[in-house]
C-alpha atoms as a PDB file:
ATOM      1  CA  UNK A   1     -22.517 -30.549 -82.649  1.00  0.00           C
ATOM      2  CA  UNK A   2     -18.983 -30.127 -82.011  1.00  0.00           C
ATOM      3  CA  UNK A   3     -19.616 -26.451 -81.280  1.00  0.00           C
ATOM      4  CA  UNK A   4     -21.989 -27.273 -78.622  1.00  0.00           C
ATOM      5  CA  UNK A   5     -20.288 -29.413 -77.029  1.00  0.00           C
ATOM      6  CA  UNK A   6     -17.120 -26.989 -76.941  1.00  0.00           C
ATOM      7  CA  UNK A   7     -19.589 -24.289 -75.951  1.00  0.00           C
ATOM      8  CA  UNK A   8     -20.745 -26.095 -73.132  1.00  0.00           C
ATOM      9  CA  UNK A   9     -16.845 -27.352 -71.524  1.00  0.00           C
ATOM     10  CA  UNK A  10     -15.886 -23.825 -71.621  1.00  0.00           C
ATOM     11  CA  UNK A  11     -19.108 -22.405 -70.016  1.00  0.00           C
ATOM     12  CA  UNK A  12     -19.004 -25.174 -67.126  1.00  0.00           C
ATOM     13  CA  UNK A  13     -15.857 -23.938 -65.604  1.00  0.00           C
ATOM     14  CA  UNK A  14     -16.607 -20.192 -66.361  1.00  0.00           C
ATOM     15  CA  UNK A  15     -19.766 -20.862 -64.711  1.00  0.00           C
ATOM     16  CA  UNK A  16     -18.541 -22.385 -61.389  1.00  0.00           C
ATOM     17  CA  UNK A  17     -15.739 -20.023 -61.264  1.00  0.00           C
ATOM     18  CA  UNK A  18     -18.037 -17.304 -61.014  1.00  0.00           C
ATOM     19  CA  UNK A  19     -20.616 -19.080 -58.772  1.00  0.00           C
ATOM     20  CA  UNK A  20     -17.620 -19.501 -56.257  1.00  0.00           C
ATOM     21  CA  UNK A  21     -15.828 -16.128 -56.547  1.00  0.00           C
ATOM     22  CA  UNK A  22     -19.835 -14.788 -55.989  1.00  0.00           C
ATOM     23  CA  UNK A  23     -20.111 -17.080 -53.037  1.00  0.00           C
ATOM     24  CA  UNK A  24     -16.658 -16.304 -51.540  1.00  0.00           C
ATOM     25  CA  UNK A  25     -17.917 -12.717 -51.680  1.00  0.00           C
ATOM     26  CA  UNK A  26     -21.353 -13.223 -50.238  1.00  0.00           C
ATOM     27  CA  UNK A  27     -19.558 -15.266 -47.233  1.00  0.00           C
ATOM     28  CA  UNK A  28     -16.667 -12.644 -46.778  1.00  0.00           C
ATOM     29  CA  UNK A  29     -19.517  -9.674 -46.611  1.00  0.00           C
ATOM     30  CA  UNK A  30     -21.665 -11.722 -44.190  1.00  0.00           C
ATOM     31  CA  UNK A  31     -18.730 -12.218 -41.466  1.00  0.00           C
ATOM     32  CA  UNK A  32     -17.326  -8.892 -42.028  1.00  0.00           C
ATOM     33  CA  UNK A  33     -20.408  -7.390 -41.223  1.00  0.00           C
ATOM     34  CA  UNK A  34     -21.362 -10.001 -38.382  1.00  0.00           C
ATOM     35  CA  UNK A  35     -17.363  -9.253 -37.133  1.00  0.00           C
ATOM     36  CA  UNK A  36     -17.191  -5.443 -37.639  1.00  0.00           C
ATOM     37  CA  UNK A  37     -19.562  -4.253 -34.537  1.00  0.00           C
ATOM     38  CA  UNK A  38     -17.926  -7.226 -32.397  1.00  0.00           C
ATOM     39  CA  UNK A  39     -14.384  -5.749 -33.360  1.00  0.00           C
ATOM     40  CA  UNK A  40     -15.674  -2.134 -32.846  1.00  0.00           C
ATOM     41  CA  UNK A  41     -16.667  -3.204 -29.473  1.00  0.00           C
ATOM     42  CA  UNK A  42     -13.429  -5.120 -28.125  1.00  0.00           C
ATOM     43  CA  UNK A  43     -11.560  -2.319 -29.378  1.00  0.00           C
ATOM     44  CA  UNK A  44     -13.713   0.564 -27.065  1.00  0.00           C
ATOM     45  CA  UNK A  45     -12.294  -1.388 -24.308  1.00  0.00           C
ATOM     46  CA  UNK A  46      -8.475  -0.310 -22.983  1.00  0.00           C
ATOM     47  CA  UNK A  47      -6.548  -3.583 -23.492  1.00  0.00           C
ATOM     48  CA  UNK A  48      -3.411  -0.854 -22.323  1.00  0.00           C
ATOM     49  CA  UNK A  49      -2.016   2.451 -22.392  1.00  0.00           C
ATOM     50  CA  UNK A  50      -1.193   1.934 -25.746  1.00  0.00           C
ATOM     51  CA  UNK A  51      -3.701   4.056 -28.612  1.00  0.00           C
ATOM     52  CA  UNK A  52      -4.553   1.756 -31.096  1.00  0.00           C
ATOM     53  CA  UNK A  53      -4.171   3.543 -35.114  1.00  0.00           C
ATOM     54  CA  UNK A  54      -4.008   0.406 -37.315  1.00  0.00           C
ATOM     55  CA  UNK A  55      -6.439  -0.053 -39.952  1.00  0.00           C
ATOM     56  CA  UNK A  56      -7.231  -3.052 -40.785  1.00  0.00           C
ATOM     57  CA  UNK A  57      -7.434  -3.651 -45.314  1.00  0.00           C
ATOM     58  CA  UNK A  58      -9.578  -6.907 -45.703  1.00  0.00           C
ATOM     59  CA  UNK A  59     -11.590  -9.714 -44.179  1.00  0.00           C
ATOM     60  CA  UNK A  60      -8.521 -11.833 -43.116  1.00  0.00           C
ATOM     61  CA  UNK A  61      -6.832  -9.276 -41.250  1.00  0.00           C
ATOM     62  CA  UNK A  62     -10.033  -8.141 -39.294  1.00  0.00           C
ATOM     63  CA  UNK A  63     -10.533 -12.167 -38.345  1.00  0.00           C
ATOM     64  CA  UNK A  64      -6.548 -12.169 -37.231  1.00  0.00           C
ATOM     65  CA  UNK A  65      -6.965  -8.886 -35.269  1.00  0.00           C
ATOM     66  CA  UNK A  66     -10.046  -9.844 -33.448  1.00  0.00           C
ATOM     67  CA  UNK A  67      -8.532 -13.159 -32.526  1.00  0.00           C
ATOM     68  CA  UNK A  68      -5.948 -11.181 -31.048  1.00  0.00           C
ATOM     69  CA  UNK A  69      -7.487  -8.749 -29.613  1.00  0.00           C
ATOM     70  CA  UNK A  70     -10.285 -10.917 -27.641  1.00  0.00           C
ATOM     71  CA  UNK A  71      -7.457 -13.031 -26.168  1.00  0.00           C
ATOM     72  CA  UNK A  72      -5.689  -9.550 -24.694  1.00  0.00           C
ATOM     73  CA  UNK A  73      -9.156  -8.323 -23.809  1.00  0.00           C
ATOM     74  CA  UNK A  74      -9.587 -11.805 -21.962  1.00  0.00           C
ATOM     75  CA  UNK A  75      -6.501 -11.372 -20.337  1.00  0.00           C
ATOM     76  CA  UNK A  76      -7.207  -7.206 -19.379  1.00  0.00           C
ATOM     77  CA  UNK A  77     -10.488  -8.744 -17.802  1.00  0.00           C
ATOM     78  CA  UNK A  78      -9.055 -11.480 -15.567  1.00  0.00           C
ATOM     79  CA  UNK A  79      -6.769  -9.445 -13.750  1.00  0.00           C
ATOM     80  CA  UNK A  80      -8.855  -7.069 -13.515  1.00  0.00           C
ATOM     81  CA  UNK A  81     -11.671  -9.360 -11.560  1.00  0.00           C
ATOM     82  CA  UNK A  82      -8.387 -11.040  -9.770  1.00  0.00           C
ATOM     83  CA  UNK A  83      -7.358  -7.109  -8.858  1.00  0.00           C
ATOM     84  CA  UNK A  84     -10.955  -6.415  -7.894  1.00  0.00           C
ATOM     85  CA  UNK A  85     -10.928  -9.718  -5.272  1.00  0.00           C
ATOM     86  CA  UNK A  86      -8.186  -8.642  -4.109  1.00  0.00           C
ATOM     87  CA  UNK A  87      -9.467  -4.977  -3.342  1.00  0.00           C
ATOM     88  CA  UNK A  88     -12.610  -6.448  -1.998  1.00  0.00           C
ATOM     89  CA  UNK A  89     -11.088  -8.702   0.491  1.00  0.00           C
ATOM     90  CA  UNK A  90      -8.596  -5.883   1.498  1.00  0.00           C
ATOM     91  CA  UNK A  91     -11.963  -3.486   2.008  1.00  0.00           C
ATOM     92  CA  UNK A  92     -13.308  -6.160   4.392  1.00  0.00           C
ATOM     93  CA  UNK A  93     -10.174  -7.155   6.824  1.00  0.00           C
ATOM     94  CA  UNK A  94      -9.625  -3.221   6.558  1.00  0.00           C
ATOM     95  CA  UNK A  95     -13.404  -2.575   7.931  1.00  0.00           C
ATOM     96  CA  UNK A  96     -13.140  -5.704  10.467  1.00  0.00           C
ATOM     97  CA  UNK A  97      -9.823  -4.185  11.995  1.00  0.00           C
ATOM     98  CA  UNK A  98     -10.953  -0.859  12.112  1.00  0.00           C
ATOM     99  CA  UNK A  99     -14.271  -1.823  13.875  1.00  0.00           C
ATOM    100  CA  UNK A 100     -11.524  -3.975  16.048  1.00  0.00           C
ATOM    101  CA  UNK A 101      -9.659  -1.426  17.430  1.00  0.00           C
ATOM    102  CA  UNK A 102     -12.108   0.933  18.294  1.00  0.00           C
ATOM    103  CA  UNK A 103     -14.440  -1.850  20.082  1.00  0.00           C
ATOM    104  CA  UNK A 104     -12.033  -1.751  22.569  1.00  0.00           C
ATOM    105  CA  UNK A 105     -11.902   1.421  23.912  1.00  0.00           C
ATOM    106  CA  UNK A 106     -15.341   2.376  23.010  1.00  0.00           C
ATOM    107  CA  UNK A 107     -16.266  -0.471  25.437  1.00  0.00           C
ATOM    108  CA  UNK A 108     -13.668   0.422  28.184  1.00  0.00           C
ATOM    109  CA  UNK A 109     -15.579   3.788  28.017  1.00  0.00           C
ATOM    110  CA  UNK A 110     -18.861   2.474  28.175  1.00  0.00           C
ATOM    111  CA  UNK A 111     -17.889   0.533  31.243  1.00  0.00           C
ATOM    112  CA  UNK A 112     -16.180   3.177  33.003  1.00  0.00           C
ATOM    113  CA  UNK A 113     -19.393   5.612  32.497  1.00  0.00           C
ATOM    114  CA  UNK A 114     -21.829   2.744  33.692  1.00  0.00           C
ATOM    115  CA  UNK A 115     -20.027   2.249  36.608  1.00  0.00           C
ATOM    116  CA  UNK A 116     -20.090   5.730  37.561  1.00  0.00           C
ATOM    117  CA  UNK A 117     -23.760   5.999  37.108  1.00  0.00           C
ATOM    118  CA  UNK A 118     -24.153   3.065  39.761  1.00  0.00           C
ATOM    119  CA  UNK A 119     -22.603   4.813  42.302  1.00  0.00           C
ATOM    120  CA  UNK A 120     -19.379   4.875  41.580  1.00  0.00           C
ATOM    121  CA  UNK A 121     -19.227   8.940  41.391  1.00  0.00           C
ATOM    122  CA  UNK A 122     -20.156   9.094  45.346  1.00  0.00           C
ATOM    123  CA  UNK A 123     -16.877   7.908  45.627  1.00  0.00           C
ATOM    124  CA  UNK A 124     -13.796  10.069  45.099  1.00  0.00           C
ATOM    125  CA  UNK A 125     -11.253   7.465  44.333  1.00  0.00           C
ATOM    126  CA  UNK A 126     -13.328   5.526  42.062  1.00  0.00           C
ATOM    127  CA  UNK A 127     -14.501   8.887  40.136  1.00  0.00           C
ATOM    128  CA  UNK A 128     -10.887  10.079  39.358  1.00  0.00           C
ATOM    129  CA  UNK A 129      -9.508   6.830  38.451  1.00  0.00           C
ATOM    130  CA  UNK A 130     -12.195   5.953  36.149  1.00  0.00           C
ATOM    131  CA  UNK A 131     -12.760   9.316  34.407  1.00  0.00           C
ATOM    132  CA  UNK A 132      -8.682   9.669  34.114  1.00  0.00           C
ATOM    133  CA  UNK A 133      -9.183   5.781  32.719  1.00  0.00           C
ATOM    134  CA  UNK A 134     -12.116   7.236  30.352  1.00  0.00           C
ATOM    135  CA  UNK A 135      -9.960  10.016  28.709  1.00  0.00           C
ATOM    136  CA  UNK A 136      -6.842   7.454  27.981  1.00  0.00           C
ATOM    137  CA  UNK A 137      -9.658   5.199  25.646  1.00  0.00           C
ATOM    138  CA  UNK A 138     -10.711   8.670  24.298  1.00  0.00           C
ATOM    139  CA  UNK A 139      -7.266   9.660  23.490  1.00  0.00           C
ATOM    140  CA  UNK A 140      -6.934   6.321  21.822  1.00  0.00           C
ATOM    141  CA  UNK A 141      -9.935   6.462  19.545  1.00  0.00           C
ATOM    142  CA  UNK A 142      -9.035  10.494  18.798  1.00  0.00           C
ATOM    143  CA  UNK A 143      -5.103   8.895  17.770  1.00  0.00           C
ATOM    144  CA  UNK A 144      -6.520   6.017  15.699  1.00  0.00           C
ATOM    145  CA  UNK A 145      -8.899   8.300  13.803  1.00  0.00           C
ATOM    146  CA  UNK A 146      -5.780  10.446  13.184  1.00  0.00           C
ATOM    147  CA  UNK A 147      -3.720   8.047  11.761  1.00  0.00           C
ATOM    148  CA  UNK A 148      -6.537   6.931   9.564  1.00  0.00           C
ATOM    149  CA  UNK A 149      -6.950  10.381   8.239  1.00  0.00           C
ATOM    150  CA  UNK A 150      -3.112  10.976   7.805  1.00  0.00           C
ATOM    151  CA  UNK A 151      -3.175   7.941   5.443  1.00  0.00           C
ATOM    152  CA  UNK A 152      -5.917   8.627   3.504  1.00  0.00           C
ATOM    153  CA  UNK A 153      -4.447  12.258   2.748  1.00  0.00           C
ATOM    154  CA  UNK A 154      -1.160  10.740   1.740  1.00  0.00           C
ATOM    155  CA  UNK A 155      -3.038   8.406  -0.637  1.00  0.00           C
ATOM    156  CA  UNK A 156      -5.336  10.628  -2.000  1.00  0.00           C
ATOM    157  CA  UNK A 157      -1.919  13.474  -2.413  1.00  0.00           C
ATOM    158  CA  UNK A 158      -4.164  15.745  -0.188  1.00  0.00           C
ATOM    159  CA  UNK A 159      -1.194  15.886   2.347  1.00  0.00           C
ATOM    160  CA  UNK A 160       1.177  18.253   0.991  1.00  0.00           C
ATOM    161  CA  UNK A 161       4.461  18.223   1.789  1.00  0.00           C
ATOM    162  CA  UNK A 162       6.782  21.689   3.187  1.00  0.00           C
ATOM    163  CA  UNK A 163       9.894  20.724   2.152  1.00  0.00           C
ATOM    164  CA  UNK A 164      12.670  22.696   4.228  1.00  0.00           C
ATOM    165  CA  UNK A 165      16.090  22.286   4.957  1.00  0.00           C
ATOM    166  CA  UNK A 166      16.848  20.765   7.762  1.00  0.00           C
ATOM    167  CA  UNK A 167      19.841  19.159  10.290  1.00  0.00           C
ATOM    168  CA  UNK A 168      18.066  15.333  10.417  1.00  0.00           C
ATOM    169  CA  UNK A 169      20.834  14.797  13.465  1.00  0.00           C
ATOM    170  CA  UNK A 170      18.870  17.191  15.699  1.00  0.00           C
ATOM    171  CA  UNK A 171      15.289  15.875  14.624  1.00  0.00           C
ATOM    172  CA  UNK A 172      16.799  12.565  15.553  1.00  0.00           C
ATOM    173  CA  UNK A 173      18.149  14.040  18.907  1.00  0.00           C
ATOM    174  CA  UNK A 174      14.303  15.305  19.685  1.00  0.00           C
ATOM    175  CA  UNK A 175      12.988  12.055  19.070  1.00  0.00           C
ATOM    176  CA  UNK A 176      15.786  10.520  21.584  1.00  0.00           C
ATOM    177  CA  UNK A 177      14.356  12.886  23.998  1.00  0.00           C
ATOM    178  CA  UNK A 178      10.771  11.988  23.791  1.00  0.00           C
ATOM    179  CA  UNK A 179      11.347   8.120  23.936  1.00  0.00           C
ATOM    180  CA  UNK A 180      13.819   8.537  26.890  1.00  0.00           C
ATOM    181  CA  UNK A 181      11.502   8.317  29.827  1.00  0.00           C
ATOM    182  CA  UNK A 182      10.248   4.383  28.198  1.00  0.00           C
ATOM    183  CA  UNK A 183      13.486   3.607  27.623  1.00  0.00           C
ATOM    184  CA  UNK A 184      15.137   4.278  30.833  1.00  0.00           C
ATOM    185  CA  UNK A 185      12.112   1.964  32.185  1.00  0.00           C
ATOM    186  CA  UNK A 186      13.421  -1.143  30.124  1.00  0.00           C
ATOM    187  CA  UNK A 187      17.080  -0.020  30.351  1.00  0.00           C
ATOM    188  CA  UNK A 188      17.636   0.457  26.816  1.00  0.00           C
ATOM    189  CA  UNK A 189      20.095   2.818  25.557  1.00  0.00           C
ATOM    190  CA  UNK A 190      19.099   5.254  22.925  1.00  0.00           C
ATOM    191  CA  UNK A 191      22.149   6.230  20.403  1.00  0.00           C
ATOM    192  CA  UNK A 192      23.900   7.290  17.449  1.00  0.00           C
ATOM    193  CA  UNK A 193      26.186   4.768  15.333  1.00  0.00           C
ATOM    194  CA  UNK A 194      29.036   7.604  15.638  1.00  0.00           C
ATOM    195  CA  UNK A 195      29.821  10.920  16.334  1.00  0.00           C
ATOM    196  CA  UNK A 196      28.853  14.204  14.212  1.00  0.00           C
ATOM    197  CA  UNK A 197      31.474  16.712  14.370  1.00  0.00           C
ATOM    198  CA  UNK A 198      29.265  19.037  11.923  1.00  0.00           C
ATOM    199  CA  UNK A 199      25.497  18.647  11.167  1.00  0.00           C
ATOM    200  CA  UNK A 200      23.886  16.419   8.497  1.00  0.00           C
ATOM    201  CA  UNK A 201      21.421  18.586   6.344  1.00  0.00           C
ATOM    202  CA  UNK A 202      18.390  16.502   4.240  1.00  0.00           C
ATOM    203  CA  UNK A 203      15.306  18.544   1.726  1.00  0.00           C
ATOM    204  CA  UNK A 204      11.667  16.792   3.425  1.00  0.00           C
ATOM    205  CA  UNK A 205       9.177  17.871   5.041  1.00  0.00           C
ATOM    206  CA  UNK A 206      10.577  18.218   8.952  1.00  0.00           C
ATOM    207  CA  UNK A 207       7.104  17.539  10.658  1.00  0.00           C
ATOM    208  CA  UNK A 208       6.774  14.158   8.649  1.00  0.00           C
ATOM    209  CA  UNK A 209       9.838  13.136   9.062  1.00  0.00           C
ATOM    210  CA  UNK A 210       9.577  13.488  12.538  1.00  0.00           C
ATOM    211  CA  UNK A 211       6.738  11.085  12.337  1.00  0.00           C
ATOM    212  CA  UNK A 212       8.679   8.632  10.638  1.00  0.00           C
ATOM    213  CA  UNK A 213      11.566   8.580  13.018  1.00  0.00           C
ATOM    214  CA  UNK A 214       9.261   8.483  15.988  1.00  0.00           C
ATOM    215  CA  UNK A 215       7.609   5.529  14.858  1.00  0.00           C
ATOM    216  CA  UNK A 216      10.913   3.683  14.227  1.00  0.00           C
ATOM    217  CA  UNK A 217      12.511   4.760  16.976  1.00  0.00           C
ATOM    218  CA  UNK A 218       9.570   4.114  19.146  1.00  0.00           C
ATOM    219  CA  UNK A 219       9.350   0.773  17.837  1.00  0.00           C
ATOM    220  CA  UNK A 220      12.583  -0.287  18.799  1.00  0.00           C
ATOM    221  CA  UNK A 221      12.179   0.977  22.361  1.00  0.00           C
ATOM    222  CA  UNK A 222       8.471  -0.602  22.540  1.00  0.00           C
ATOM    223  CA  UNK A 223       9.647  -4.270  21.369  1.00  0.00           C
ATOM    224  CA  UNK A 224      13.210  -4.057  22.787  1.00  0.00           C
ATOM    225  CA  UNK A 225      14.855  -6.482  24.997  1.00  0.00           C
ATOM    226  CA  UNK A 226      16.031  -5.154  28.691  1.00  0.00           C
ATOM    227  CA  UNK A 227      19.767  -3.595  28.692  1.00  0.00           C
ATOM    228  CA  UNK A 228      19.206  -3.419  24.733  1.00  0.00           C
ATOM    229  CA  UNK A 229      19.915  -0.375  21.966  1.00  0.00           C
ATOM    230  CA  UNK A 230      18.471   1.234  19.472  1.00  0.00           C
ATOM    231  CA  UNK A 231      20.999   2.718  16.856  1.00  0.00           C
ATOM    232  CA  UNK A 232      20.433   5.485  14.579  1.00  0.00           C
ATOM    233  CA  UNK A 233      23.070   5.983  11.469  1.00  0.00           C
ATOM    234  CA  UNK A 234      23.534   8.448   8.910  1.00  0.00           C
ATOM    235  CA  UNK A 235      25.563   7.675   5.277  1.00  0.00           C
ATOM    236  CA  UNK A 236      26.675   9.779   2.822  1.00  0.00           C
ATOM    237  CA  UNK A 237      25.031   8.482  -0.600  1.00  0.00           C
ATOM    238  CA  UNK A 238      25.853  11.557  -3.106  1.00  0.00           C
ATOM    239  CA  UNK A 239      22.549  13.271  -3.642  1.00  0.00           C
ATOM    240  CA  UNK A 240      20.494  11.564  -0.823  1.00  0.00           C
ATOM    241  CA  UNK A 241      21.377  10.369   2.468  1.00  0.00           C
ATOM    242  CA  UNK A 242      20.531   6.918   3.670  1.00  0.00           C
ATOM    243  CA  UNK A 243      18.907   6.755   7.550  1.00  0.00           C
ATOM    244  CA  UNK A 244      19.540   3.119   9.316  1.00  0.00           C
ATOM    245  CA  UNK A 245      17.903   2.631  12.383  1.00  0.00           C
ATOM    246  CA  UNK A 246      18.386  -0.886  14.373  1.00  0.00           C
ATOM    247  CA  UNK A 247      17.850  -2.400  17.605  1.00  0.00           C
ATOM    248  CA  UNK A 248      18.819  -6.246  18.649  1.00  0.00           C
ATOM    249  CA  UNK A 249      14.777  -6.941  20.245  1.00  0.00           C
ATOM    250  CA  UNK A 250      12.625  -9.448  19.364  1.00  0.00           C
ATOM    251  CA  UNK A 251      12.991  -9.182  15.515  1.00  0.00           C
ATOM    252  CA  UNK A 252      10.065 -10.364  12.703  1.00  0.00           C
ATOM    253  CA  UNK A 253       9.924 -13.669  11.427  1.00  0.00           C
ATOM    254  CA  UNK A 254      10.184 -13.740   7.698  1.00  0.00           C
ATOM    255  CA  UNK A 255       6.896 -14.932   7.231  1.00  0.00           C
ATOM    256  CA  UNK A 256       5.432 -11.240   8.615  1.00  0.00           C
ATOM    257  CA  UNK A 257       8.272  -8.889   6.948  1.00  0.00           C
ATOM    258  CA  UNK A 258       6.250  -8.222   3.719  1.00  0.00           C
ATOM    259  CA  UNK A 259       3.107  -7.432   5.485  1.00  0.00           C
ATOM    260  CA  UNK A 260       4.737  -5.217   8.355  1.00  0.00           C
ATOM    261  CA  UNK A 261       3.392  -1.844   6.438  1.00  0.00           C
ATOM    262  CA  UNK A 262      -0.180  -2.773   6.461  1.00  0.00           C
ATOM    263  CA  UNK A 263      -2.643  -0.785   7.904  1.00  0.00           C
ATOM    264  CA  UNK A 264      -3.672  -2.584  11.223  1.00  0.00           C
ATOM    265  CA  UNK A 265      -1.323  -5.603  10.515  1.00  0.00           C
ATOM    266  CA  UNK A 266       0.412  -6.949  13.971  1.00  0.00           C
ATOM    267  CA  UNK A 267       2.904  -9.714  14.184  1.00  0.00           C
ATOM    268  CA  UNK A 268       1.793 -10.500  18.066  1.00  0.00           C
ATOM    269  CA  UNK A 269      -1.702  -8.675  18.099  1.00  0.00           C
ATOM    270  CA  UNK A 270      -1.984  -9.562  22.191  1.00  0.00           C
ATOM    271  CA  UNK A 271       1.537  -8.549  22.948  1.00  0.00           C
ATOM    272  CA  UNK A 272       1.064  -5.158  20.302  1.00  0.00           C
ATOM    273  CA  UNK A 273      -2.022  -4.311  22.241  1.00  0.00           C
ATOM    274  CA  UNK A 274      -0.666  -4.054  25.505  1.00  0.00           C
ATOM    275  CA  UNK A 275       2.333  -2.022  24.050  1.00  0.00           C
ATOM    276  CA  UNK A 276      -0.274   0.407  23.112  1.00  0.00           C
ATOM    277  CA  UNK A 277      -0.137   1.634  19.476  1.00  0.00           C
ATOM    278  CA  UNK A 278      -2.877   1.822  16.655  1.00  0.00           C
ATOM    279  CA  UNK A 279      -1.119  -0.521  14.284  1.00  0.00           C
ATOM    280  CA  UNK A 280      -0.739   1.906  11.641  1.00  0.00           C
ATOM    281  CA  UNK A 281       2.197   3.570  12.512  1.00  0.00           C
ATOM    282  CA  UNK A 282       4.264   1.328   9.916  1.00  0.00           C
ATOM    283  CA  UNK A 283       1.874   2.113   7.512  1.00  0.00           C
ATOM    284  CA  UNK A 284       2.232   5.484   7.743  1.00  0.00           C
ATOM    285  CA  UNK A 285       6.067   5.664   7.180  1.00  0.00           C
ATOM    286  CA  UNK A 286       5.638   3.943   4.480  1.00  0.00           C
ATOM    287  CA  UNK A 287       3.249   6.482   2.701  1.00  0.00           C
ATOM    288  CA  UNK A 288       4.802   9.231   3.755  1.00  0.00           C
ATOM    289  CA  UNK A 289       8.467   8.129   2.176  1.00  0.00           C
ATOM    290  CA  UNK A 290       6.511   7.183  -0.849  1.00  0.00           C
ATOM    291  CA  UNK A 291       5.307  10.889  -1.007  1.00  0.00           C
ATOM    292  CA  UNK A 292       8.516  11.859  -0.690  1.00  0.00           C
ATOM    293  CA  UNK A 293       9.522   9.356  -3.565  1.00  0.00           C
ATOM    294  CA  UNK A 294      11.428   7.365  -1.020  1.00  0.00           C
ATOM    295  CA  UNK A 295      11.169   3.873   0.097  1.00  0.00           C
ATOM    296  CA  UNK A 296      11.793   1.953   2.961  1.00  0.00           C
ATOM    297  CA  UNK A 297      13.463  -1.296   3.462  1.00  0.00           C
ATOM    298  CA  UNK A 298      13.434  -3.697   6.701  1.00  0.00           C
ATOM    299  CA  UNK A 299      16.002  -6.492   7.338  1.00  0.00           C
ATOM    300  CA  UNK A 300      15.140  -8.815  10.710  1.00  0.00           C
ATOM    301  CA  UNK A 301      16.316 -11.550  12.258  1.00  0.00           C
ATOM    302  CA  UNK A 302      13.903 -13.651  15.099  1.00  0.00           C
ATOM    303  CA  UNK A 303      15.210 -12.319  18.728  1.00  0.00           C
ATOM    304  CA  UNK A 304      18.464 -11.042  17.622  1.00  0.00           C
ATOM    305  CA  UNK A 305      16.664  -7.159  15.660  1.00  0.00           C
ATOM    306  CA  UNK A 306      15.587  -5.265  13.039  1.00  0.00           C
ATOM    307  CA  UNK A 307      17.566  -2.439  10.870  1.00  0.00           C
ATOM    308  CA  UNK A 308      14.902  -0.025   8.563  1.00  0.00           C
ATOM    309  CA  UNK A 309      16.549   1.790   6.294  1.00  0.00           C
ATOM    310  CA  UNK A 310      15.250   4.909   3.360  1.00  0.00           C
ATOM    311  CA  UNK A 311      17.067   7.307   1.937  1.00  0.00           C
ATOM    312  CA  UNK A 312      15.999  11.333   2.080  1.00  0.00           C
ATOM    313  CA  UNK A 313      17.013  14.374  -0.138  1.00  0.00           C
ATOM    314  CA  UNK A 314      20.562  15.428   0.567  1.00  0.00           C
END
């Protein structure tokens, strides 16, 4: 009797020891294996640039890791939808201001032609004017689509750049020439912030930067006050040298600075219309600095001006 009833307090606890460390193990296989293709999954998708070689040893480490990993795949996935808004709302003010600007002259065309065709050719005067009227919308629709291809090169790195050496003071001094006729009209002096006794030599692409000066240059002149300047300096910054250009015109509220280099994006889209212009002229400074691994950087101040400064290749 007393060996029974030893027997039977030493098999009790044996047995539920075992019954639990066979349950434990039952449970532990089910959830790995209910885990493991959930795991495998989350980790097929790029949480970041980062390869992933840990190997995970039991049950509690796999539960740990996938806890970790769903909150970082959570977090990979909302900015990626917030990224994806963001690209979709940029696609659709993109196609509504493209369609924008070439309504305009597409229209002036079609009412120049229709006009024509109702008699309007019998007359001398009214043919000339309207068919010289006809080619400035065409020239404007040709100079948009331009633009929009320039960009989309630099983008996509189609563009490539022929990097020479040049003298940036006389590609500066052909600009002056070109925007002298507009700004003898508003009485605004074109200038340098000093003297060069010997030229100033810069590694880009001459073309390009000819753009780029052009456009801030012609900026300045465009949305200048009467009897104002615009100033173009030159500093020495070891390797590179920095390019300032200001003028004292109507300057950018601070509310429109960040958004300045935007394709289409005007400040005063009445006033920038009648100044002529695509409205991607900005835009396309920007991206061609950036392909020259420059930036650009704009200081303004409401009716008092606006400096632009970027640095080039000494």
């Amino acid at each position: 009797m007393y060996h029974r009833l030893w027997f039977l307090c030493l098999s009790v606890p044996i047995l539920l020891v075992v019954t639990i460390l066979i349950v434990n193990y039952i449970l532990n296989s089910l959830v790995y294996n209910k885990l493991k293709p959930i795991y495998k999954i989350v980790r097929s998708i790029p949480v970041s640039d980062k390869k992933r070689t840990q190997n995970l040893t039991n049950s509690i480490d796999l539960i740990n890791e996938v806890h970790k990993e769903v909150e970082e795949w959570s977090h990979y996935k909302t900015e990626e939808i917030k990224r994806l808004r963001e690209l979709e709302k940029y696609r659709k003010d993109f196609l509504g201001n493209v369609s924008h600007e070439l309504r305009t002259p597409i229209f002036n065309i079609q009412g120049y032609v229709l006009t024509l065709l109702d008699g309007g050719m019998d007359d001398p005067k009214i043919n000339k004017l309207y068919l010289e009227r006809t080619e400035k919308s065409v020239d404007r629709m040709i100079s948009i689509v331009d633009d929009l291809e320039s960009i989309t090169k630099l983008e996509a790195g189609e563009l490539k750049l022929n990097k020479t050496k040049f003298n940036i003071i006389k590609l500066a001094q052909e600009v002056f020439d070109l925007e002298e006729r507009e700004a003898c009209e508003k009485n605004i002096r074109l200038r340098f912030g000093k003297e060069f006794d010997k030229p100033i030599l810069v590694y880009a692409d001459r073309m390009k930067i000819f753009d780029v000066l052009r456009n801030l240059i012609g900026n300045g002149v465009k949305y200048g006050f009467k009897g104002g300047y615009v100033k173009v300096g030159f500093y020495d910054m070891l390797d590179h040298i920095m390019v300032e250009i200001s003028d004292n015109g109507t300057g950018i509220e601070n509310d429109h600075v960040h958004r300045i280099f935007e394709r289409f994006y005007r400040i005063d889209k009445s006033r920038s219309r009648k100044e002529g212009g695509t409205g991607l002229g900005l835009a396309i400074v920007k991206h061609i600095l950036e392909a020259h691994e420059q930036s650009i950087q704009v200081k303004s101040v409401p009716d008092q001006g606006t400096t632009f400064t970027f640095t080039l290749e000494k």
